[in-house]
Protein backbone atom coordinates (compact mmCIF):
# COMPACT_ATOMS: atom_id res chain seq x y z
CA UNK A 1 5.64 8.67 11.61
CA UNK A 2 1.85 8.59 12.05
CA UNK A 3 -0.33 5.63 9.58
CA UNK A 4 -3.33 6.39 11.38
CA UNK A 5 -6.51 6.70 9.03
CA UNK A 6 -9.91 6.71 9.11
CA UNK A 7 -12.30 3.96 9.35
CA UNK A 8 -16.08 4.05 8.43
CA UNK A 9 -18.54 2.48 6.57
CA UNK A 10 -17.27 3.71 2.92
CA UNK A 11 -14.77 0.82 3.24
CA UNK A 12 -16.00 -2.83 2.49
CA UNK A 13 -16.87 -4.86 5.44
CA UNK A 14 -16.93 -1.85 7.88
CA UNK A 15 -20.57 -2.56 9.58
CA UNK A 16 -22.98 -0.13 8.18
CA UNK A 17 -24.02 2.51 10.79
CA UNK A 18 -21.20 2.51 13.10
CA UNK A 19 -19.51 5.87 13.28
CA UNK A 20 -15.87 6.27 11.73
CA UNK A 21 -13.21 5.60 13.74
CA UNK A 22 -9.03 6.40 13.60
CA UNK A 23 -7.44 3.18 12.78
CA UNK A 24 -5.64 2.65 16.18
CA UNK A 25 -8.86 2.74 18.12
CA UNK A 26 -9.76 -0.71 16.17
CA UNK A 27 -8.64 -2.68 19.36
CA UNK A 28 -10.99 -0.59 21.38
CA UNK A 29 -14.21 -2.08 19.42
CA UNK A 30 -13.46 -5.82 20.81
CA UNK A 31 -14.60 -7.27 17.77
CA UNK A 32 -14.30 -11.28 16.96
CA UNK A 33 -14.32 -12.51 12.99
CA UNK A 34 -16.05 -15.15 14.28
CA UNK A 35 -18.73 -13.59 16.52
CA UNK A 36 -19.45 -12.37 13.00
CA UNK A 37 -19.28 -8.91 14.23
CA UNK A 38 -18.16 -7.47 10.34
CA UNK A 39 -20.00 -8.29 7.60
CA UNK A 40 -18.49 -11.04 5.56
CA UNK A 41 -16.95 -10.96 3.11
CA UNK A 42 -13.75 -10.13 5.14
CA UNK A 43 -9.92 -10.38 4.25
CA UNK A 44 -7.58 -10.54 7.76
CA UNK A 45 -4.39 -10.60 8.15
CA UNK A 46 -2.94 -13.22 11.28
CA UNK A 47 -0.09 -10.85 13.08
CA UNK A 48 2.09 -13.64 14.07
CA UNK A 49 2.19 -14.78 10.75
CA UNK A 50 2.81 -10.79 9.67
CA UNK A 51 5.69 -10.21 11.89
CA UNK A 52 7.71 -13.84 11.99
CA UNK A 53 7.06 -13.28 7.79
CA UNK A 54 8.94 -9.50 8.13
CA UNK A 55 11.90 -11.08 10.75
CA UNK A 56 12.61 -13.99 9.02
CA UNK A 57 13.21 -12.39 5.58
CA UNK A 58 15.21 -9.40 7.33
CA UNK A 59 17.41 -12.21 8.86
CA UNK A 60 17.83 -14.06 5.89
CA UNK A 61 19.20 -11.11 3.68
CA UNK A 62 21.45 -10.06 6.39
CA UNK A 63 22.63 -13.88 6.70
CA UNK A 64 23.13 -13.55 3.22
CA UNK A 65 24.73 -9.94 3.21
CA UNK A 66 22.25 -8.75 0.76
CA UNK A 67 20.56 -5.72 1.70
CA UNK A 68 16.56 -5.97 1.40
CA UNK A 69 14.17 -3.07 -0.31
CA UNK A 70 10.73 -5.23 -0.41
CA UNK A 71 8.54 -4.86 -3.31
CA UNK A 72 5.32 -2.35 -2.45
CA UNK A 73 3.38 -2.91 -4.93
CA UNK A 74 2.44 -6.32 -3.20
CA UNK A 75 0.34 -4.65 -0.92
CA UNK A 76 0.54 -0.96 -1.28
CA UNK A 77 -0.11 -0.37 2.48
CA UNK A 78 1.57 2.43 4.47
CA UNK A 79 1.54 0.48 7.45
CA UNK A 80 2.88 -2.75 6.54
CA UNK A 81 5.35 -0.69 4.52
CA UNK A 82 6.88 0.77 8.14
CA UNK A 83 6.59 -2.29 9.76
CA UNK A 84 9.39 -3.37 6.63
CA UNK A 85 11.36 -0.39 6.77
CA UNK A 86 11.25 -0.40 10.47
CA UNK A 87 12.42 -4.09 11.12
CA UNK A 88 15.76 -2.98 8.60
CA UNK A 89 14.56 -2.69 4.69
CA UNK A 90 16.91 -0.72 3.34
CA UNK A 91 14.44 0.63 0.86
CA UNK A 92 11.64 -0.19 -1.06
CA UNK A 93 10.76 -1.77 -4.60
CA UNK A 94 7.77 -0.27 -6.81
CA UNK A 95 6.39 -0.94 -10.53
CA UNK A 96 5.17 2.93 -10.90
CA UNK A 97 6.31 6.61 -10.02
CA UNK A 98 2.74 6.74 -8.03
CA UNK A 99 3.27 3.83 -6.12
CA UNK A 100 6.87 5.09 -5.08
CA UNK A 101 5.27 8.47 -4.06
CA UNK A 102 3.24 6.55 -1.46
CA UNK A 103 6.13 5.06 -0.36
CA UNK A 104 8.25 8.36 0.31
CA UNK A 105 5.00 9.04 1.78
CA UNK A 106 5.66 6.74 4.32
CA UNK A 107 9.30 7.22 4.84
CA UNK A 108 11.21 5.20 2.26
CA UNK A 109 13.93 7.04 1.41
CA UNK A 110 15.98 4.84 -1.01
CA UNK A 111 13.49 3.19 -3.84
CA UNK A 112 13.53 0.91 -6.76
CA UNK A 113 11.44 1.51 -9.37
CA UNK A 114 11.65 -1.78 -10.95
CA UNK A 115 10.03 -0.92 -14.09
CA UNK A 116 10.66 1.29 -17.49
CA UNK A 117 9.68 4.98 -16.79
CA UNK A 118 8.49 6.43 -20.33
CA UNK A 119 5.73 9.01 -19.53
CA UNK A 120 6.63 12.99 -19.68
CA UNK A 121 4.33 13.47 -16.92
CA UNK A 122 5.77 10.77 -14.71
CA UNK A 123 9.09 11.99 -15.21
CA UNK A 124 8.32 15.30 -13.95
CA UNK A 125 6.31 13.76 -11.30
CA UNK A 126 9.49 12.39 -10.06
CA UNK A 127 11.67 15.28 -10.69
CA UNK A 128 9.22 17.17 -8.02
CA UNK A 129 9.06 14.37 -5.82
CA UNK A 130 13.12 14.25 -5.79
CA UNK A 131 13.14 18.29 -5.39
CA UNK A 132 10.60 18.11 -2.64
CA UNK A 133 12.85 15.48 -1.07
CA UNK A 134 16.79 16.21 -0.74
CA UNK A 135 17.14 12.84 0.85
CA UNK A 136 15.59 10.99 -1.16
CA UNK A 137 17.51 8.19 -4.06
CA UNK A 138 15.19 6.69 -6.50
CA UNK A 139 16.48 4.27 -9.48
CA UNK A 140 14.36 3.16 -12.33
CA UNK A 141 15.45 0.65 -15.07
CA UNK A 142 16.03 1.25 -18.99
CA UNK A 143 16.20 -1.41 -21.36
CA UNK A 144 16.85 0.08 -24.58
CA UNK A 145 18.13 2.83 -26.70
CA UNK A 146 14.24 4.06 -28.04
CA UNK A 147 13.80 4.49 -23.94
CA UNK A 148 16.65 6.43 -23.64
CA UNK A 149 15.82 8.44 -26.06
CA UNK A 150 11.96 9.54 -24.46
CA UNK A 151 14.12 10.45 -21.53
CA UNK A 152 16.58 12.37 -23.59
CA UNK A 153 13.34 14.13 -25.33
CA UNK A 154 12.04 15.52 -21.79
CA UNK A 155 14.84 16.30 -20.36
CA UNK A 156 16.07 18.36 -23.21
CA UNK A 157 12.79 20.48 -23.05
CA UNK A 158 13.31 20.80 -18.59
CA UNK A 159 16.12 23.64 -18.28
CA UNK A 160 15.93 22.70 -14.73
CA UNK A 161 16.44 19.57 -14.83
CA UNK A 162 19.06 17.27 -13.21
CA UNK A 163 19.60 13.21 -14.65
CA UNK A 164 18.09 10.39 -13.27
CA UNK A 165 19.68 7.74 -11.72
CA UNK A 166 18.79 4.13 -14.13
CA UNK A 167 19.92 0.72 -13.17
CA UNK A 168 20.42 -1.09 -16.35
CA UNK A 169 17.95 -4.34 -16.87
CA UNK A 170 19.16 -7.78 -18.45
CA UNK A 171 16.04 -9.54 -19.61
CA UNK A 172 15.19 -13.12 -20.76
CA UNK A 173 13.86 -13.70 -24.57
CA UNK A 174 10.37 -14.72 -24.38
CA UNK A 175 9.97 -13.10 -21.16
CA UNK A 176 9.45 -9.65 -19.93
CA UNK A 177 11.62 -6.39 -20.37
CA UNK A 178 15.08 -6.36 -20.46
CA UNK A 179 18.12 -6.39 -22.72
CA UNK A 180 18.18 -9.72 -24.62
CA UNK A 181 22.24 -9.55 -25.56
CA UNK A 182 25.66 -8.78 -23.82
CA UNK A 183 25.87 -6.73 -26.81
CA UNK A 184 22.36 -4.71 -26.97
CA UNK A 185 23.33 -4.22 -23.13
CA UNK A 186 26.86 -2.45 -23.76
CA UNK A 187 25.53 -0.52 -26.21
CA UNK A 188 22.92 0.63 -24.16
CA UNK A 189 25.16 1.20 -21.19
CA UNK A 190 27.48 3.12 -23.16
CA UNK A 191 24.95 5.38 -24.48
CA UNK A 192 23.44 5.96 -20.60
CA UNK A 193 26.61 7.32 -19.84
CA UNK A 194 27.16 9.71 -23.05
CA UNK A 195 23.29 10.96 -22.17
CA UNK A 196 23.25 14.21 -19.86
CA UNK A 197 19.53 12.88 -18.76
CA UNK A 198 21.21 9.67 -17.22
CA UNK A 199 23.18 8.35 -14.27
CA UNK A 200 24.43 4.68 -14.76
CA UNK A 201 24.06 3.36 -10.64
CA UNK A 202 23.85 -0.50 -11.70
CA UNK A 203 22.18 -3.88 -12.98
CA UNK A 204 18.83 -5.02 -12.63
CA UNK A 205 17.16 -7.94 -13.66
CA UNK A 206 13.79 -10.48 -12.61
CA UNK A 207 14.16 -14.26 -12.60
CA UNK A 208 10.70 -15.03 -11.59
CA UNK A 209 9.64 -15.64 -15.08
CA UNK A 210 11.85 -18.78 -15.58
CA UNK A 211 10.88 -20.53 -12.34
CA UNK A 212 9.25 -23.62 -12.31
CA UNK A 213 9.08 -24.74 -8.91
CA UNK A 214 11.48 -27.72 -10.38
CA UNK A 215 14.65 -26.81 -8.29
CA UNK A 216 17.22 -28.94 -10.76
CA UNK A 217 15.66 -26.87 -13.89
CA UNK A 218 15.43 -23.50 -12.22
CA UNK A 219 18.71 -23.37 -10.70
CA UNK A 220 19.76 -23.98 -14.12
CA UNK A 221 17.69 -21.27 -15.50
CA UNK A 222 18.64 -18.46 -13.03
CA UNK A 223 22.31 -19.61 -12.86
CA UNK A 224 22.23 -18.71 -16.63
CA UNK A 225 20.87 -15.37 -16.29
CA UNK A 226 23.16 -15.02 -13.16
CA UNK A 227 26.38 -15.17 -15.54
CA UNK A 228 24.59 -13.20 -18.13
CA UNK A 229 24.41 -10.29 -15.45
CA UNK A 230 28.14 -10.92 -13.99
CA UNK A 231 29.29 -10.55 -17.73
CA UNK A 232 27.80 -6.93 -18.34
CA UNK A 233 28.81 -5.98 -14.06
CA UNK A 234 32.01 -6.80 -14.82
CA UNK A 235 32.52 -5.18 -18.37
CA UNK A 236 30.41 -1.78 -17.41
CA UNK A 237 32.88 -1.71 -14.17
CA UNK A 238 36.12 -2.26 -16.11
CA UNK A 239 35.20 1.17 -18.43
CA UNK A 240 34.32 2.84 -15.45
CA UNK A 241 30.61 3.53 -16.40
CA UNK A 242 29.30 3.12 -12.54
CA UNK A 243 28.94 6.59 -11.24
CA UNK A 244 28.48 5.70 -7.48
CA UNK A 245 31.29 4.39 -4.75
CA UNK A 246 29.06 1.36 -4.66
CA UNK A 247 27.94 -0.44 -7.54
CA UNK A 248 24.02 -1.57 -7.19
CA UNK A 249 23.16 -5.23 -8.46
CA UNK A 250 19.42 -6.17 -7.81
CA UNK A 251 16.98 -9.11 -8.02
CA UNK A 252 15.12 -11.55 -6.41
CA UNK A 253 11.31 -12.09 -6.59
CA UNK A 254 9.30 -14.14 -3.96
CA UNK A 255 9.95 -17.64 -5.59
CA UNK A 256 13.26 -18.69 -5.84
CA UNK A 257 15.27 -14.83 -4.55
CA UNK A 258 17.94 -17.95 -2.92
CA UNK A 259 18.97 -18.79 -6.36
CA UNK A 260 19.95 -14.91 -7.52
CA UNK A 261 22.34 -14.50 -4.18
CA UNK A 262 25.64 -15.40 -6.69
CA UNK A 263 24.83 -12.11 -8.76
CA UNK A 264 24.52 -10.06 -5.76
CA UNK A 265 27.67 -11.04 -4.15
CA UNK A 266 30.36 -10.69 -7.12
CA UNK A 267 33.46 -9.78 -5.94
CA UNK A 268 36.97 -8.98 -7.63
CA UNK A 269 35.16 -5.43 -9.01
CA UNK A 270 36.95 -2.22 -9.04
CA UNK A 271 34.06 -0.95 -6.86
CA UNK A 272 32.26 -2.94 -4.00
CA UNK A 273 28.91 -4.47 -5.35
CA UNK A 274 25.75 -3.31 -3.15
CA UNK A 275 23.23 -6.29 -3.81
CA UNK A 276 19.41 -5.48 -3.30
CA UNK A 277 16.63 -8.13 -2.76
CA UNK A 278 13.15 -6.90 -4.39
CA UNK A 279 11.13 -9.58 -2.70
CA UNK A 280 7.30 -8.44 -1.99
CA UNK A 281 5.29 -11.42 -1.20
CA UNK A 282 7.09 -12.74 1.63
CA UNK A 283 5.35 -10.22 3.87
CA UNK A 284 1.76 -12.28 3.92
CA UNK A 285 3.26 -15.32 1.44
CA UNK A 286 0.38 -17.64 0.39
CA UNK A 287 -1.41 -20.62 0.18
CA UNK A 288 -0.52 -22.19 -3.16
CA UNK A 289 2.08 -20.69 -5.69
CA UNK A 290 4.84 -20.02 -3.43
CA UNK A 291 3.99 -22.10 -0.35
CA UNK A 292 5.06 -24.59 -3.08
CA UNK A 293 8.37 -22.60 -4.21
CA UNK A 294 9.26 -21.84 -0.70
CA UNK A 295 9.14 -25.36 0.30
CA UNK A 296 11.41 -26.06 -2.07
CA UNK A 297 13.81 -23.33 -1.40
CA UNK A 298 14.06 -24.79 2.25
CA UNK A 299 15.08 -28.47 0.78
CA UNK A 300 17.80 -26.01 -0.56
CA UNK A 301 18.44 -24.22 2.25
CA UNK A 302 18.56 -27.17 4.86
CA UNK A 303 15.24 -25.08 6.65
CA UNK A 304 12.54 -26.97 8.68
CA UNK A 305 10.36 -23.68 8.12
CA UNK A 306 10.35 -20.49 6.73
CA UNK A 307 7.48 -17.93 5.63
CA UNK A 308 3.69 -18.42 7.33
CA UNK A 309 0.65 -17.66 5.11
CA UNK A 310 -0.71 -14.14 7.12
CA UNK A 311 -3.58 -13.43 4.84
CA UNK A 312 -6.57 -15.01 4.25
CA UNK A 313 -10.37 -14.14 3.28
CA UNK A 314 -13.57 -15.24 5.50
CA UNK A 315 -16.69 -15.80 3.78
CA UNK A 316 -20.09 -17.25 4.79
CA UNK A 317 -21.99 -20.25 3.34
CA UNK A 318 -25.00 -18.20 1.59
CA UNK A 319 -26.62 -21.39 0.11
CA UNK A 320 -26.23 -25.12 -0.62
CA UNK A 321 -28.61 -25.91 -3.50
CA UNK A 322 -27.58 -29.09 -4.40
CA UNK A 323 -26.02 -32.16 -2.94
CA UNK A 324 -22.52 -30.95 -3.73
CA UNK A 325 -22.16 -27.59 -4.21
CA UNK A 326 -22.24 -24.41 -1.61
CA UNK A 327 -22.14 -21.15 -2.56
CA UNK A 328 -19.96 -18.68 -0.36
CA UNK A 329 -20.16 -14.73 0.17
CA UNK A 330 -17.08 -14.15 -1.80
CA UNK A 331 -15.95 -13.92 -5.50
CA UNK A 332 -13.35 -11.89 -7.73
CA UNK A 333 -13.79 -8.88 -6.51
CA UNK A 334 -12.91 -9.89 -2.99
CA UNK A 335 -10.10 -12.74 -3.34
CA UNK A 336 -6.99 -13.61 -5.88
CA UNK A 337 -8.13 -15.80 -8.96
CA UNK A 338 -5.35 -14.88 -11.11
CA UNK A 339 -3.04 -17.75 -10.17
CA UNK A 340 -5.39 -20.65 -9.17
CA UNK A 341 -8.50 -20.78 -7.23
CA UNK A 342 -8.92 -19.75 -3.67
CA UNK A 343 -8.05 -23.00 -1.25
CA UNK A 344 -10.24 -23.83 1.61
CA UNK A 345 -8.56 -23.40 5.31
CA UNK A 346 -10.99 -23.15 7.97
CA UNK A 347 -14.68 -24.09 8.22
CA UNK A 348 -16.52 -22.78 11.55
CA UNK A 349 -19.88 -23.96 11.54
CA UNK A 350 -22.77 -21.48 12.06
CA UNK A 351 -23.54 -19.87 15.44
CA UNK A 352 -19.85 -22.12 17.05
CA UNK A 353 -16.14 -20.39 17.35
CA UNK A 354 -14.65 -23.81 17.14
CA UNK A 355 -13.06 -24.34 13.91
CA UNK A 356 -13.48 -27.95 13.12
CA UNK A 357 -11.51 -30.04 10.27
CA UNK A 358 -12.08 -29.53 6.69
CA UNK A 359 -12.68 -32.37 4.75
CA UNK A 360 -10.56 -33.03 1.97
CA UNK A 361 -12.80 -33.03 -0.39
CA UNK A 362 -13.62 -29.20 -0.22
CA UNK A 363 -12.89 -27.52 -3.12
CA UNK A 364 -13.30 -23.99 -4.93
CA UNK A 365 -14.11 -24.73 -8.43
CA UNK A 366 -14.95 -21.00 -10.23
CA UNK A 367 -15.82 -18.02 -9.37
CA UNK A 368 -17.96 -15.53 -10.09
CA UNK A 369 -17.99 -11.46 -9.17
CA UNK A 370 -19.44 -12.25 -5.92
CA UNK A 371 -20.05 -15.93 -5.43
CA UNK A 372 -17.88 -19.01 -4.51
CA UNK A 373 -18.56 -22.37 -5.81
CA UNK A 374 -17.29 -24.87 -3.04
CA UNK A 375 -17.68 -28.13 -4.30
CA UNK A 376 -17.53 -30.94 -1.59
CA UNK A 377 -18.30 -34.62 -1.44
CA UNK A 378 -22.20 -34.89 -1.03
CA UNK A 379 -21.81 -38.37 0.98
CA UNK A 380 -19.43 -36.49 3.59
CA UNK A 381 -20.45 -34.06 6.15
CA UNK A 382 -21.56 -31.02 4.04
CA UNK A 383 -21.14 -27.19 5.13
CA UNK A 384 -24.62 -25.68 5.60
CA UNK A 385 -26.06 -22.10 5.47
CA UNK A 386 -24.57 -19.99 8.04
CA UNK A 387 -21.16 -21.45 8.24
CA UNK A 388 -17.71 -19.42 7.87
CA UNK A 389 -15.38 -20.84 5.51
CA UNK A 390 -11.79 -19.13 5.66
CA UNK A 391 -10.18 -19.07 2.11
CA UNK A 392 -6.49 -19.05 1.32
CA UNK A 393 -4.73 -17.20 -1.39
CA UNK A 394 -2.71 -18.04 -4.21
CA UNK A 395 -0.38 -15.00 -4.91
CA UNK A 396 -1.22 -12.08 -2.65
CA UNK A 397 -0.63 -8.91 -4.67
CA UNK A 398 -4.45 -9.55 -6.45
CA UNK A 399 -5.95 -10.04 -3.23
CA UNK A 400 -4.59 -6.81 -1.09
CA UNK A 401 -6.14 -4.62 -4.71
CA UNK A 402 -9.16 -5.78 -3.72
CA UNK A 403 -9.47 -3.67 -0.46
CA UNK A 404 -9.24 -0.84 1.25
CA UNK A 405 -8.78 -1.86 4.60
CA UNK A 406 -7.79 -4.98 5.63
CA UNK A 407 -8.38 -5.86 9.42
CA UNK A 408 -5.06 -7.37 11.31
CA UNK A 409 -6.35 -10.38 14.00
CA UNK A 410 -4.77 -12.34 17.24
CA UNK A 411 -4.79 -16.04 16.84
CA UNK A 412 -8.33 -15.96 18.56
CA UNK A 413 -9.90 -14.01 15.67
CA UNK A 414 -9.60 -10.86 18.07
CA UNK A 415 -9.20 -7.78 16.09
CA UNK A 416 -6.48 -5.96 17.07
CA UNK A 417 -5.31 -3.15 14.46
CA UNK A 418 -5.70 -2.81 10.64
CA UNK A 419 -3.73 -1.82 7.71
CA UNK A 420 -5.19 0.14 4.16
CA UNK A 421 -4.33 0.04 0.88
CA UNK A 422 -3.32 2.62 -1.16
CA UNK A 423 -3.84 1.37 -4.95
């Protein structure tokens, strides 16, 4: 299947007057991030980082016998999304019915929609999407009865129609969606199955709202939302509510997706269990939220290493005026702020290609739409006007929104391909 697209200087950080170019002829350019050949601001992605990131979380859900359908909405890029499906994803994870059309788009053909669906118009967006593809399985989750009932309503007016497949979602009081009780699930489950709109194909539910990065309290945490899961599995199973040979199970965010691997492997049903990983951030990880839950997950494990942060953003010292502060070429619209503030990696002073060591006492302390404020200690050596500063990210879903295209680099600073977004 063919990602190419265009290039020109619509996109951010595409040098203004250049002519457009197809996306594979990138390599062709020869251009450096730091010969400062594209204006800066500029997010890259390292490909080393990108592909070990891909193979090691393939391996690790086939080590686990878990089958892997990575969460799109991370980055929302066509490319990145065959480079998944391509290394063995089974299918792919999305919040919306748009996003999963841009993943049929580029040739998922089993999808999660992990997310209610209670819009007429995206429900008959996915009925034509599903008619336009014979090949194509998509599940989306229900929660309650009031849900089930919107579906009910549009259906009933669609002659044409033919049921959706749901996966049922356990939830976590105080948290997001999800039934709160074994009992409010039954109910609901038993009512998916009465409704001609409905096809009951499993169990869904996300455990990334409990975790603390405190492995003794979240193992606690998930284990109980683990059982709470096994308990409606195994009741729906015993009345026979499953309408597939296989019955799916699915979790597992991009913090602690080790700790849901007892849900996804239940045995003793009267149907084999098909557990689905819905990680997403693994594919670039980060430089702060779970670079810290991933190091614990390999004191779990018994891992020396796992994930490698791939994606980072390069910005330029535009001014220093103060002992103290710097400003950078960078702010929210360019870099993730959601989580924590961006995290100095890599200083490169001005007119050098020699990355030299940051000292410890740089800092981001705000941001503003387009400015950086790098705080560092005024008796140390100070970064001056000219200089690249590479930021890292803390969660990488609000940083790939904030571009178009997003240039993919050698570990020279070489750029060698790209990848665009599609939000």
């Amino acid at each position: 299947m063919n990602h190419t697209f265009t290039l020109s200087a619509a996109c951010k950080s595409y040098p203004y007057g250049e002519p457009p170019i197809a996306s594979n002829q990138v390599a062709d350019k020869g251009w450096n991030v730091l010969a400062n050949d594209l204006p800066m601001p500029l997010a890259v992605i390292r490909r080393s980082a990108l592909v070990h990131n891909i193979a090691w979380m393939q391996a690790f859900a086939q080590r686990k016998g878990v089958a892997l359908a990575p969460h799109g909405k991370t980055t929302m890029s066509p490319e990145l999304f065959a480079m998944q499906l391509a290394a063995g994803a089974w299918g792919l994870s999305f919040a919306t019915v748009f996003q999963a059309s841009v993943g049929v788009a580029a040739g998922a053909r089993r999808i999660v929609i992990a997310n209610q669906v209670v819009c007429d118009a995206d429900f008959s967006s996915l009925a034509r999407l599903l008619d336009a593809h014979p090949d194509l399985r998509v599940w989306f989750l229900v929660d309650s009865l009031a849900q089930l009932d919107v579906i009910q309503d549009w259906f009933a007016r669609q002659p044409q129609a033919r049921p959706f497949d749901v996966l049922l979602e356990m939830g976590i009081a105080g948290q997001r969606t999800g039934c709160r009780s074994f009992e409010d699930a039954m109910a609901l489950a038993h009512a998916v199955t009465r409704c001609a709109a409905t096809r009951l194909g499993g169990i869904e539910c996300y455990e990334g709202g409990v975790a603390t990065c405190d492995s003794a309290q979240d193992a606690q945490a998930v284990s109980d939302l683990v059982r709470r899961v096994n308990d409606v599995v195994r009741a729906c199973d015993a009345a026979q509510m499953f309408v597939d040979e296989q019955i799916v199970v699915s979790a597992g965010g991009s913090a602690v997706f080790d700790l849901v691997l007892p849900m996804l492997r239940v045995q003793g049903l009267g149907k084999p269990l098909f557990g689905v990983l819905r990680s997403g951030c693994y594919v670039t990880h980060d430089h702060g939220n779970y670079a810290r839950f991933l190091t614990q997950l390999e004191k779990r494990e018994g891992l020396a290493s796992s994930l490698q942060a791939a994606l980072e953003v390069w910005a330029m010292v535009q001014s220093v005026p103060e002992p103290g502060l710097a400003l950078l070429t960078c702010g929210r619209r360019d870099v993730s702020y959601d989580l924590e503030m961006p995290i100095p990696q890599r200083w490169v002073p001005r007119g050098g290609v020699a990355q030299r060591d940051l000292p410890p006492s740089w800092k981001i302390s705000a941001l503003n739409d387009q400015h950086a404020y790098l705080r560092f200690d005024p008796s140390a050596e100070a970064p001056q006007v000219g200089d690249r500063v590479a930021l890292g990210i803390s969660h990488p879903c609000t940083t790939f929104d904030k571009w178009r295209w997003i240039p993919v680099v050698e570990d020279n600073w070489d750029i060698s391909g790209a990848v665009h977004t599609q939000f």
